[in-house]
Protein backbone atom coordinates (compact mmCIF):
# COMPACT_ATOMS: atom_id res chain seq x y z
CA UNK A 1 90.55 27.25 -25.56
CA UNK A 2 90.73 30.98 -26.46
CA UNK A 3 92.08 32.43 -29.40
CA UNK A 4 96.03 32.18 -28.97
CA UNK A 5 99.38 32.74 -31.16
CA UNK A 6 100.96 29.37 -31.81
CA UNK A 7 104.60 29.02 -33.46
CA UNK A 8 104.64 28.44 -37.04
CA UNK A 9 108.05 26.77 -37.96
CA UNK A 10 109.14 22.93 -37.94
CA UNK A 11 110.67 23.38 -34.61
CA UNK A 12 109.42 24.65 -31.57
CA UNK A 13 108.75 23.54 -27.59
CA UNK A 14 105.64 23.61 -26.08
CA UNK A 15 106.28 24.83 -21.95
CA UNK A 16 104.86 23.59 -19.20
CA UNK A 17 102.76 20.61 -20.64
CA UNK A 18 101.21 18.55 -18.15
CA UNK A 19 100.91 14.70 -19.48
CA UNK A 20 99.83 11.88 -17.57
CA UNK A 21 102.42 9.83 -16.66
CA UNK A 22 100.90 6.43 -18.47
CA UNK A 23 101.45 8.56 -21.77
CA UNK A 24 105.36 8.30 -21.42
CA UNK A 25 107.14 5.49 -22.06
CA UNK A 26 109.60 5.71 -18.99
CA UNK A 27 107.46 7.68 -16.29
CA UNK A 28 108.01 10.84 -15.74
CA UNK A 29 111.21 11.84 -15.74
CA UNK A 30 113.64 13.17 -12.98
CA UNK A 31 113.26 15.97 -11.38
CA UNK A 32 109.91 17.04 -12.92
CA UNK A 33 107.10 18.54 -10.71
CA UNK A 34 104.11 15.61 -10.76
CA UNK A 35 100.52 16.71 -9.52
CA UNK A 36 98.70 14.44 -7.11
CA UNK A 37 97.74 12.04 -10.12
CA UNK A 38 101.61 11.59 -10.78
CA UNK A 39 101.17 13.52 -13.95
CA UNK A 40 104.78 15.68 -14.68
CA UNK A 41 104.90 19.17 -16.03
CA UNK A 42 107.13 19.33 -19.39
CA UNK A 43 108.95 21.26 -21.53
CA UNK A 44 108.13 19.39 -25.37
CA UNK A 45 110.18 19.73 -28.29
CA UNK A 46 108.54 19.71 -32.09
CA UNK A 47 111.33 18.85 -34.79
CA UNK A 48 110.03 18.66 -38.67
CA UNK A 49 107.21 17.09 -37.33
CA UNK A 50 108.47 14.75 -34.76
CA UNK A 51 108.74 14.60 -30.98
CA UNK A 52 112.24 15.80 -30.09
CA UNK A 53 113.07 16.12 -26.38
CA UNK A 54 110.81 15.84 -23.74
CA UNK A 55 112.17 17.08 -20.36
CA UNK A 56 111.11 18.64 -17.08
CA UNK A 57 109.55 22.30 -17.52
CA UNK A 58 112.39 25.05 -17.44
CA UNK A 59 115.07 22.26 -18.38
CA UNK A 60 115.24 22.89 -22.09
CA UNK A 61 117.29 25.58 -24.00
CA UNK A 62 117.68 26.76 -27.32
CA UNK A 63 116.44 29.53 -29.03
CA UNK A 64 113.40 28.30 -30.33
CA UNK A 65 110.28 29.95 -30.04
CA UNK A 66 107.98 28.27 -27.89
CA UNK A 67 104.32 28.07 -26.56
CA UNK A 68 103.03 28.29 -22.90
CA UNK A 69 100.31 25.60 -22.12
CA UNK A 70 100.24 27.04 -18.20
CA UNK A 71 99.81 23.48 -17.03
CA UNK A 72 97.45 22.88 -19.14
CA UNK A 73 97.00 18.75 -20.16
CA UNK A 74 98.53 17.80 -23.61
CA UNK A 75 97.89 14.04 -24.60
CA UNK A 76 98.59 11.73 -27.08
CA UNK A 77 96.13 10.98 -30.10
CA UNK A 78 94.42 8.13 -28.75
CA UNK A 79 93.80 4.32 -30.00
CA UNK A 80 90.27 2.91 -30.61
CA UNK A 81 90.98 -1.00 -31.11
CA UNK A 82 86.96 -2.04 -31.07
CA UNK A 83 84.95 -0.31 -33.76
CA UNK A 84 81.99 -1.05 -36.81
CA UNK A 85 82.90 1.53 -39.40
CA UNK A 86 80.91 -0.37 -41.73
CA UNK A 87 77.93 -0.68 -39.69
CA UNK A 88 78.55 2.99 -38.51
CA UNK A 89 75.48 5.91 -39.09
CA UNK A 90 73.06 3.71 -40.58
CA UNK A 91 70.47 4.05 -37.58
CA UNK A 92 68.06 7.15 -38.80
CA UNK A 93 67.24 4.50 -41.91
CA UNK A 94 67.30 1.50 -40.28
CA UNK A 95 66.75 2.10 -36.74
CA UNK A 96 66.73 -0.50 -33.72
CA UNK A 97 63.13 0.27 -32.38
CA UNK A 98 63.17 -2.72 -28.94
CA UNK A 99 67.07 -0.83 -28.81
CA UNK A 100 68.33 -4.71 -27.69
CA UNK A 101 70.44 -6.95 -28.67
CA UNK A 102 67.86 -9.11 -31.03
CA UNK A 103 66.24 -6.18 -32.47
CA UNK A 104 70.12 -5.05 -33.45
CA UNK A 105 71.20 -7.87 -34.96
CA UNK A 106 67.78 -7.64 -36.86
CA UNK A 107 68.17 -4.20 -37.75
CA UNK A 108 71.72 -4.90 -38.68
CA UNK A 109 70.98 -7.73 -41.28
CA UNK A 110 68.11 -5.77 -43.06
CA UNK A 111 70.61 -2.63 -43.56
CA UNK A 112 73.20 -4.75 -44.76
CA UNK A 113 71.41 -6.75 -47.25
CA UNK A 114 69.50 -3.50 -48.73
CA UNK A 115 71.97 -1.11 -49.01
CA UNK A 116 75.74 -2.07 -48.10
CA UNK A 117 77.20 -1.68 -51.67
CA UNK A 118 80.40 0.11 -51.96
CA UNK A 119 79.47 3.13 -52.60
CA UNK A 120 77.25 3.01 -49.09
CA UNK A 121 80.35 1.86 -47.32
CA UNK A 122 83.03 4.17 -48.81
CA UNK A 123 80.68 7.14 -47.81
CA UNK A 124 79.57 6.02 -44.22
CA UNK A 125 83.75 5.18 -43.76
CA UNK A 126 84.91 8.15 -44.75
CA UNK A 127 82.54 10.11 -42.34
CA UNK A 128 83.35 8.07 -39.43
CA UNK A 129 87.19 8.29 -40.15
CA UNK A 130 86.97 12.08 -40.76
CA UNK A 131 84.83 12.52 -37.33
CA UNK A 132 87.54 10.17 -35.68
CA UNK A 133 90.80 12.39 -36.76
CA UNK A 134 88.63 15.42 -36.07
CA UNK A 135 88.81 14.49 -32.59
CA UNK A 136 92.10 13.34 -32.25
CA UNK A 137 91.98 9.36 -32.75
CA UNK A 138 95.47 7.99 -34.18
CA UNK A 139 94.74 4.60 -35.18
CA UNK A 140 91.30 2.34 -35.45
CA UNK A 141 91.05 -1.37 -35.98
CA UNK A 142 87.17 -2.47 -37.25
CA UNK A 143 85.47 -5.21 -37.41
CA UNK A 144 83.60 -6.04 -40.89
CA UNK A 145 80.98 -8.04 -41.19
CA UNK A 146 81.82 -10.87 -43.17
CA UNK A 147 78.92 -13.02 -43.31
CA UNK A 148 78.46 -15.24 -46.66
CA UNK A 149 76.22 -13.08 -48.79
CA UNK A 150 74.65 -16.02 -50.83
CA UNK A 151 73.84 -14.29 -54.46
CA UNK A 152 72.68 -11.21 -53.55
CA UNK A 153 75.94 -9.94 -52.82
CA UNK A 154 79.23 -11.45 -51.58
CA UNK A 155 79.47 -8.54 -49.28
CA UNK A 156 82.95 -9.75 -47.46
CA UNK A 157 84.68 -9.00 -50.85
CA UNK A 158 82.85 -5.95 -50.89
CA UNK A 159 83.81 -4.53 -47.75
CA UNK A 160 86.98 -5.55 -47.48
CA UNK A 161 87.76 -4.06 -50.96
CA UNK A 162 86.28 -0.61 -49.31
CA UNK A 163 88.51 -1.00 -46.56
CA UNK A 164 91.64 -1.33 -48.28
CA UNK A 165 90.22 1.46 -50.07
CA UNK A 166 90.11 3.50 -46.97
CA UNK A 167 93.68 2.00 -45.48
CA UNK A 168 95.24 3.33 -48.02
CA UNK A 169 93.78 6.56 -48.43
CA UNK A 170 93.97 7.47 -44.72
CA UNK A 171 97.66 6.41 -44.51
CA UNK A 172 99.56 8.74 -42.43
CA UNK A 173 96.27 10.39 -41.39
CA UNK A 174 94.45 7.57 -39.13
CA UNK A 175 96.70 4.12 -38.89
CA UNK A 176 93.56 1.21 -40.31
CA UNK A 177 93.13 -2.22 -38.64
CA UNK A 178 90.56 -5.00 -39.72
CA UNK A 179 89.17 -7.86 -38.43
CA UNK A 180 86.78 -10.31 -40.04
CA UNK A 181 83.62 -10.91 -38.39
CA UNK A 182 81.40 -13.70 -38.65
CA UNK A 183 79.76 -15.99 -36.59
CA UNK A 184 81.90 -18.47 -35.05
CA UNK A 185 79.88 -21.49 -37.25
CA UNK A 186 81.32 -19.99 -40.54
CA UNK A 187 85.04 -21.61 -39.79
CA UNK A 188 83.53 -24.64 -39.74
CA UNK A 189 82.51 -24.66 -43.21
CA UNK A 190 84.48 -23.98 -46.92
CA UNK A 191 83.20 -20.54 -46.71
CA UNK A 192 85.81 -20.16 -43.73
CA UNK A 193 88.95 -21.34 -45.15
CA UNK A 194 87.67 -18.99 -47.89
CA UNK A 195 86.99 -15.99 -45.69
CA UNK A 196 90.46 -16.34 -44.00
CA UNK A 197 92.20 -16.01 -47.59
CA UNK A 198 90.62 -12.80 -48.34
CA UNK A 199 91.50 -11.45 -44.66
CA UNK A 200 95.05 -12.74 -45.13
CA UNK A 201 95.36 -11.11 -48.72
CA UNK A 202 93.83 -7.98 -46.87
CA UNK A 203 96.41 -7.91 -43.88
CA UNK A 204 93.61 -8.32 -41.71
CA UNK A 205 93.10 -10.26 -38.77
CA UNK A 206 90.90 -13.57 -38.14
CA UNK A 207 87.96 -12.86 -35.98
CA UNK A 208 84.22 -13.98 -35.25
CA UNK A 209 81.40 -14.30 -32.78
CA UNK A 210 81.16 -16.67 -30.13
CA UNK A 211 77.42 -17.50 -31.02
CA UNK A 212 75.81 -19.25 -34.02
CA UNK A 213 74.40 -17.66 -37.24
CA UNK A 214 71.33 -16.41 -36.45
CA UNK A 215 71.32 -16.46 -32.70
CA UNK A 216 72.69 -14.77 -29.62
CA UNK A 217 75.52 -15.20 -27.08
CA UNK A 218 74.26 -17.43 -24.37
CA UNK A 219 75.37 -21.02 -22.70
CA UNK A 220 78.03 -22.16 -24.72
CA UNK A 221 77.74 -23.83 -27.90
CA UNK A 222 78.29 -27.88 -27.79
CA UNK A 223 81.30 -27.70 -30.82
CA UNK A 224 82.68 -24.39 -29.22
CA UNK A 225 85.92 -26.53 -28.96
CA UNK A 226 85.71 -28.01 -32.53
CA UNK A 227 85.29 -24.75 -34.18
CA UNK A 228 87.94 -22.44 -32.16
CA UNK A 229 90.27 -25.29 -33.45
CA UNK A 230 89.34 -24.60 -36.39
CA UNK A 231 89.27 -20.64 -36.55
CA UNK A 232 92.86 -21.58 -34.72
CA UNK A 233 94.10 -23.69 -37.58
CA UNK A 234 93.61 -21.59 -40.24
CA UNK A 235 94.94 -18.54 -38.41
CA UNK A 236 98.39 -20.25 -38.17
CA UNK A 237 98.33 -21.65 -41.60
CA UNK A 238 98.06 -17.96 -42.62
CA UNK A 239 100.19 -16.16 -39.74
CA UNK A 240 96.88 -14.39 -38.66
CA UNK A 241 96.37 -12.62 -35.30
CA UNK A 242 92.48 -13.35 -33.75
CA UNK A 243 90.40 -10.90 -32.66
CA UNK A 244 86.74 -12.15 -31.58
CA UNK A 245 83.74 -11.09 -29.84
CA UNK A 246 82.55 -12.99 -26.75
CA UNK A 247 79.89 -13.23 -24.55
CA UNK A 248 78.03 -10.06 -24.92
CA UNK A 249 75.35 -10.68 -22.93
CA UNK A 250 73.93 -11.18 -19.09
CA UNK A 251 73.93 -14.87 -19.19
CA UNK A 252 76.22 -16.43 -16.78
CA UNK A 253 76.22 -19.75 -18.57
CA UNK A 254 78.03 -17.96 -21.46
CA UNK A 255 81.56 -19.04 -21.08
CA UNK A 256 83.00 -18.64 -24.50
CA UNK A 257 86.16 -16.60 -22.89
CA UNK A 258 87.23 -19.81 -21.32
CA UNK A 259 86.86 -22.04 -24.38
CA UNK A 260 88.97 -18.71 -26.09
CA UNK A 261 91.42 -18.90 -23.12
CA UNK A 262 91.70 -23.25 -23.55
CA UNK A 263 92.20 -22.83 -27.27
CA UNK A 264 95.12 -20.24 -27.40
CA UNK A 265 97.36 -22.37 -24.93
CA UNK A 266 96.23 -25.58 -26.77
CA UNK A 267 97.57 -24.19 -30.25
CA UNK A 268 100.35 -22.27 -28.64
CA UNK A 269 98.86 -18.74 -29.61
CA UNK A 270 100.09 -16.81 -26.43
CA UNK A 271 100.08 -13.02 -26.60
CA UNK A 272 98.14 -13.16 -30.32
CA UNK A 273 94.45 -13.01 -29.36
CA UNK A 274 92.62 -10.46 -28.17
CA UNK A 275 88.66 -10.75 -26.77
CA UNK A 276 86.02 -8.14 -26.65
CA UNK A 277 82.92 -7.46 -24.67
CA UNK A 278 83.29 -10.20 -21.90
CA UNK A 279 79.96 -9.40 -20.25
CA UNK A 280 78.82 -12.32 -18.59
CA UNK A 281 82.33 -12.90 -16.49
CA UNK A 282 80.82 -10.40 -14.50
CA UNK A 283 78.00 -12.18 -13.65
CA UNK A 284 80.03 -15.49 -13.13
CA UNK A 285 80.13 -17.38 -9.39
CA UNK A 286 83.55 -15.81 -8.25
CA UNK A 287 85.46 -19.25 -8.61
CA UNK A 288 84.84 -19.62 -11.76
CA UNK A 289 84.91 -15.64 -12.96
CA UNK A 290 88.59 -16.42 -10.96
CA UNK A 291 89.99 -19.08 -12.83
CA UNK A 292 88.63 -18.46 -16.12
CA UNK A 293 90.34 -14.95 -15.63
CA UNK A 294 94.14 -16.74 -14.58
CA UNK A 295 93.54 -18.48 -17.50
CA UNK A 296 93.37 -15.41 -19.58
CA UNK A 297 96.13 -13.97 -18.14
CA UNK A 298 98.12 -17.11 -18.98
CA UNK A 299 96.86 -17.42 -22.43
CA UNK A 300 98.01 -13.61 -22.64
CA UNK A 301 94.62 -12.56 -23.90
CA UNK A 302 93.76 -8.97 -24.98
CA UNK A 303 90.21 -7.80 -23.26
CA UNK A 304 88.82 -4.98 -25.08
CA UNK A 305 85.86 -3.11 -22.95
CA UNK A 306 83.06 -1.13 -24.50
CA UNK A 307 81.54 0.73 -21.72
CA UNK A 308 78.85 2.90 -23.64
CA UNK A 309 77.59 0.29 -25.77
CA UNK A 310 77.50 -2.51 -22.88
CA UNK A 311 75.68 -0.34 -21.09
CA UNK A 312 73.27 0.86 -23.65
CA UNK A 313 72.83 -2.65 -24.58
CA UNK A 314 72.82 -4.73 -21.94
CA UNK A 315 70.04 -5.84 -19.61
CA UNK A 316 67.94 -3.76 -21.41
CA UNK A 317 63.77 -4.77 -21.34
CA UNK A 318 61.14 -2.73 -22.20
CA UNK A 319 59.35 -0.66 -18.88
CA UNK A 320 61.67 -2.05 -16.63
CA UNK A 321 65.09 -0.31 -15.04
CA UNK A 322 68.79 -1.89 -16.06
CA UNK A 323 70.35 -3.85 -12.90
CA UNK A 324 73.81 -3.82 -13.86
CA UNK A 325 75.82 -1.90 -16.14
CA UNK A 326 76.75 -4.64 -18.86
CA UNK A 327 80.27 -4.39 -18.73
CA UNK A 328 83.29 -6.71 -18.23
CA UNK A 329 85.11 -7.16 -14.82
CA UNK A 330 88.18 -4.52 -15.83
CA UNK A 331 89.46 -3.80 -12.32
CA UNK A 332 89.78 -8.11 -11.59
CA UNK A 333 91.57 -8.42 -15.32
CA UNK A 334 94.23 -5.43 -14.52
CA UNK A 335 94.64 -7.25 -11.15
CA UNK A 336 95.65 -10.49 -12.78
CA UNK A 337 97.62 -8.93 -15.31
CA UNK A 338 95.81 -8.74 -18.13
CA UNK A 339 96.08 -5.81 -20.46
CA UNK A 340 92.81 -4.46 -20.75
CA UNK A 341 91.84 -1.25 -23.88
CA UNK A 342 88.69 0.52 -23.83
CA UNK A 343 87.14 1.03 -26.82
CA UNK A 344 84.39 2.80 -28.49
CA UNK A 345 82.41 0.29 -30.10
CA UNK A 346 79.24 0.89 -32.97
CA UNK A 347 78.55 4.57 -33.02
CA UNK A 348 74.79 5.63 -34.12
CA UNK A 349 73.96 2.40 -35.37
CA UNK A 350 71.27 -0.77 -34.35
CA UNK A 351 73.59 -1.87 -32.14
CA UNK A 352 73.70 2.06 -30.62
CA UNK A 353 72.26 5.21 -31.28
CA UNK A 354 74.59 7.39 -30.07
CA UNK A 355 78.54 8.12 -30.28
CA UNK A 356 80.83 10.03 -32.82
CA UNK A 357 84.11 8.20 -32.95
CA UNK A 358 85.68 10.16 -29.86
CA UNK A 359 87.98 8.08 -27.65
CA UNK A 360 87.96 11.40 -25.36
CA UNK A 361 84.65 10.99 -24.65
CA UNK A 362 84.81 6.85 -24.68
CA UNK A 363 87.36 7.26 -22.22
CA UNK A 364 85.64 10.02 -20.05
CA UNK A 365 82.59 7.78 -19.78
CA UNK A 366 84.61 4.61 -19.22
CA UNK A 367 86.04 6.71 -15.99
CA UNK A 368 82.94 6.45 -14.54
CA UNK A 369 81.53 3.72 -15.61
CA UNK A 370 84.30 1.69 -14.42
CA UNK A 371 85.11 3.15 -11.54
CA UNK A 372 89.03 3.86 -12.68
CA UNK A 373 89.09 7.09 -10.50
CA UNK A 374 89.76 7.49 -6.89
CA UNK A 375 92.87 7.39 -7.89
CA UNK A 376 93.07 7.64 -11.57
CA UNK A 377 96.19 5.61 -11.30
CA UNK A 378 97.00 4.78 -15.02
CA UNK A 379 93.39 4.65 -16.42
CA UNK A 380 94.68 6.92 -19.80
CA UNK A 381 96.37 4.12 -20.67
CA UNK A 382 93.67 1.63 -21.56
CA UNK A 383 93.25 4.64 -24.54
CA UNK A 384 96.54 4.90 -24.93
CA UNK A 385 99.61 2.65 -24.83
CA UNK A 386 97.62 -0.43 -24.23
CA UNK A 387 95.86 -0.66 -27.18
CA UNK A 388 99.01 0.69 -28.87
CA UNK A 389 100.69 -2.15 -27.63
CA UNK A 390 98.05 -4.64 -28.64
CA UNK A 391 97.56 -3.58 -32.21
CA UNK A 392 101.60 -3.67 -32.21
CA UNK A 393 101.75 0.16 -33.09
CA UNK A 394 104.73 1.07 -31.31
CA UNK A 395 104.61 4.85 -31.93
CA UNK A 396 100.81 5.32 -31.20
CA UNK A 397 99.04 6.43 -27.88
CA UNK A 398 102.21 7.57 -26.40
CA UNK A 399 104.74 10.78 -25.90
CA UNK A 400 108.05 9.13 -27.67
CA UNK A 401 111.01 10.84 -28.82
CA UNK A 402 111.20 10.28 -32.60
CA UNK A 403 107.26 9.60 -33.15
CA UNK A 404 105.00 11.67 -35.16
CA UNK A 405 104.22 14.60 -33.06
CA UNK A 406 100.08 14.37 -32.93
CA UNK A 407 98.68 15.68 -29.93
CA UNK A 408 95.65 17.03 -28.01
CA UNK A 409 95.71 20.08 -26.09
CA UNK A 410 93.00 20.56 -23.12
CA UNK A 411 91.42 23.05 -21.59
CA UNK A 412 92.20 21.47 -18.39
CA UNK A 413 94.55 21.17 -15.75
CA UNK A 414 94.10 17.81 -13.83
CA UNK A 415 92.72 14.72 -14.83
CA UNK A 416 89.61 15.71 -13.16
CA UNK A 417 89.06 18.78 -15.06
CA UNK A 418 89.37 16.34 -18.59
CA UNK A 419 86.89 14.05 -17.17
CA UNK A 420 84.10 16.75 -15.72
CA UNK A 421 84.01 18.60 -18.76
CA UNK A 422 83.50 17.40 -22.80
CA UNK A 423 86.42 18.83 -23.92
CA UNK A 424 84.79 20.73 -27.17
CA UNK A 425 87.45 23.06 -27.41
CA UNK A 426 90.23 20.99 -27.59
CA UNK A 427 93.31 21.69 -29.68
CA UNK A 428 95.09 18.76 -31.82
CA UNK A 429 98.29 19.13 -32.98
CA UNK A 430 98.98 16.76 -35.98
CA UNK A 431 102.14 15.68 -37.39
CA UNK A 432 103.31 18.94 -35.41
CA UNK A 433 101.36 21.45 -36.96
CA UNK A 434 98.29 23.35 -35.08
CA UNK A 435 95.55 21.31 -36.82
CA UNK A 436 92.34 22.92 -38.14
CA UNK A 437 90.01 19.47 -38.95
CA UNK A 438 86.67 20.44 -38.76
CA UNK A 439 83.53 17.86 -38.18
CA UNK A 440 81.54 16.68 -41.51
CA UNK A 441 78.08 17.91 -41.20
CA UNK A 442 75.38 15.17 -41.03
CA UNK A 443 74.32 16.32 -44.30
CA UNK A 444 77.48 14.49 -45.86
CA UNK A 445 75.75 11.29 -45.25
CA UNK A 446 73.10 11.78 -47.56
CA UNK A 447 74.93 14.11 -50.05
CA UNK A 448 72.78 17.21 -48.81
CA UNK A 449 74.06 20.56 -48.50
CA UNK A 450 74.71 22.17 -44.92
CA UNK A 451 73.23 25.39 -44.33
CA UNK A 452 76.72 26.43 -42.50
């Protein structure tokens, strides 16, 4: 956006705001003028920091001083419910050189055992958190790797220290989530009753990997059953929500989601778990992609889709095309009823190269790589609200009267415009103040100096 005046006091309206209709908790409201994607112009009031009223443009008075956004797009900071912070900028040292799934994994457990300390973590964190708020993220939950470390270094009680580290620093900045992440064997042993204390001490969240130490997703393990009761049982013994990855990868024998589906409904865990990646449902025979997906829906499962890294990931041989994008079946799950986030996954890591911790961009990509256009309908609000709504964050991702006023102003008018351009001039708004959060330079990784 171009230079512009913006008011400087605790209370002030922004005019003529257009915000897609998914952002607001009630629709748009009556008598506002919606554009062909059902998206209302509004009038926004700023109060000490907080959303005041939000009406149809023209409909609020007062003498405040106020700011023209000319139908310009103002959204919500948006919710990233799927990310590695602690794996996060670690490929230029250890990079992924096959750039698949075994070679990450690899890549991954060399990295971790040579130089995850806390000093490594807090630094990496900090980057990836300041890059996040930088583009206008509200809230992150991460995975940790939680792996037993043997002597070298029990590195769950090393990361999770960092993280609580982090949640506290970043409070009021970026809301902090964690999950513990381990292969799906681990519960089955002391280390996991173990493991779950530390997560419950941390106010974290039980989670794992549908595949055994050491190997890949694939056909189902044989005690799949065994050990989600397990994972199950201690979650309840500690009040623990479950997040877990499952079935990344193209193997349509892989039908962890089902076991995940079985085992909520058998312990009575209904609307507490939530599932990411979900690959190989896409490759399922349709009866069976059909009823493992009811089954979700009745379980009231939370799928979490990473577009970018799916497709980066997936499929992927050396000399030879991709066939298929790698991602879950999002349009079937919304069809059932199942909420469905998109998320942003590893960001320049082994498991990918690329990304810097903006859900704009996730989200742009996820457009097209899903196919959520043609309409648009309510695809903001797998960035939005429903990931809100699954980390239980009821002020996040949304427009609400009363919330913290954090918001991002485009350069754009429709929902096309957002999605055919990168948005690098965007505008954030935090806590209801015109924000000036610059990137960290690379250099702030390795302690170097940037030349500007």
């Amino acid at each position: 956006m171009p230079p512009f005046s913006f008011p400087e006091g605790n209370t002030y309206r922004l005019r003529n705001a257009r915000v897609p209709a998914a952002f607001l908790v009630a629709g748009p409201p009556g008598g506002a003028t919606c554009d062909g994607d059902g998206a209302p112009l509004l009038d926004i009031e700023i109060v000490s920091g907080r959303f005041g009223r939000i009406a149809p443009a023209g409909a609020l008075d007062g003498p405040e001083p106020s700011f023209d956004l000319a139908g310009r797009q103002a959204w919500p900071w948006l919710v990233d419910m799927h990310t590695h912070l602690d794996k996060g900028h670690t490929v230029a040292r250890t990079p992924n050189l096959d750039g698949d799934f075994p070679g990450a994994r690899d890549a991954t457990t060399a990295d971790r055992t040579a130089h995850w300390d806390a000093e490594d973590l807090r630094r990496r964190m900090a980057f990836g958190l300041a890059c996040a708020e930088a583009h206008g993220v509200a809230a992150i939950r991460t995975h940790l790797d939680s792996q037993d470390g043997g002597t070298l270094r029990d590195q769950a009680e090393v990361s999770w220290r960092v993280f609580r580290e982090m949640r506290e620093a970043w409070a009021g900045r970026v809301t902090l989530q964690a999950v513990g992440l381990t292969p799906i064997d681990a519960y089955g042993l002391d280390y996991g009753r173990r493991l779950a204390d530390l997560i419950a001490d941390s106010e974290g969240l039980l989670g794992g990997v549908t595949r055994p130490t050491g190997g890949l997703h694939g056909a189902g393990l044989a005690a799949i059953d065994a050990l989600l009761d397990h994972l199950f049982t201690l979650a309840a013994e500690r009040d623990l929500d479950i997040d877990l990855h499952v079935d990344e990868t193209d193997d349509p024998a892989a039908t962890s989601l089902d076991a995940v589906a079985r085992a909520t409904l058998r312990h009575g865990y209904e609307g507490r778990v939530t599932c990411g990646h979900c690959c190989s449902l896409a490759l399922q025979p349709p009866e069976i992609a059909e009823a493992t997906i009811a089954r979700v829906a009745k379980a009231g499962i939370g799928i979490v889709t990473l577009p970018t890294v799916n497709m980066y990931l997936q499929d992927r041989r050396r000399g030879r095309t991709p066939r298929w994008r790698g991602v879950a079946p999002v349009q079937e799950l919304r069809a059932a009823g199942v909420p469905v986030a998109v998320a942003g996954d590893n960001c320049r890591d082994a498991f990918y190269a690329y990304g810097d911790h903006d859900m704009l961009d996730t989200l742009r990509q996820a457009v097209r790589i899903l196919h959520l256009d043609h309409p648009f309908g309510d695809a903001v609000a797998l960035a939005g609200p429903v990931p809100a709504r699954l980390m239980r964050l009821p002020e996040a991702g949304r427009i609400v009267s009363g919330a913290p006023a954090n918001l991002i102003l485009l350069a754009a008018r429709s929902l096309n415009e957002v999605v055919a351009r990168p948005q690098a001039d965007r505008r954030l708004i935090a806590r209801g103040r015109l924000a000036a959060l610059p990137m960290p330079p690379y250099e702030a990784l390795t302690g170097e100096s940037a030349p500007w």
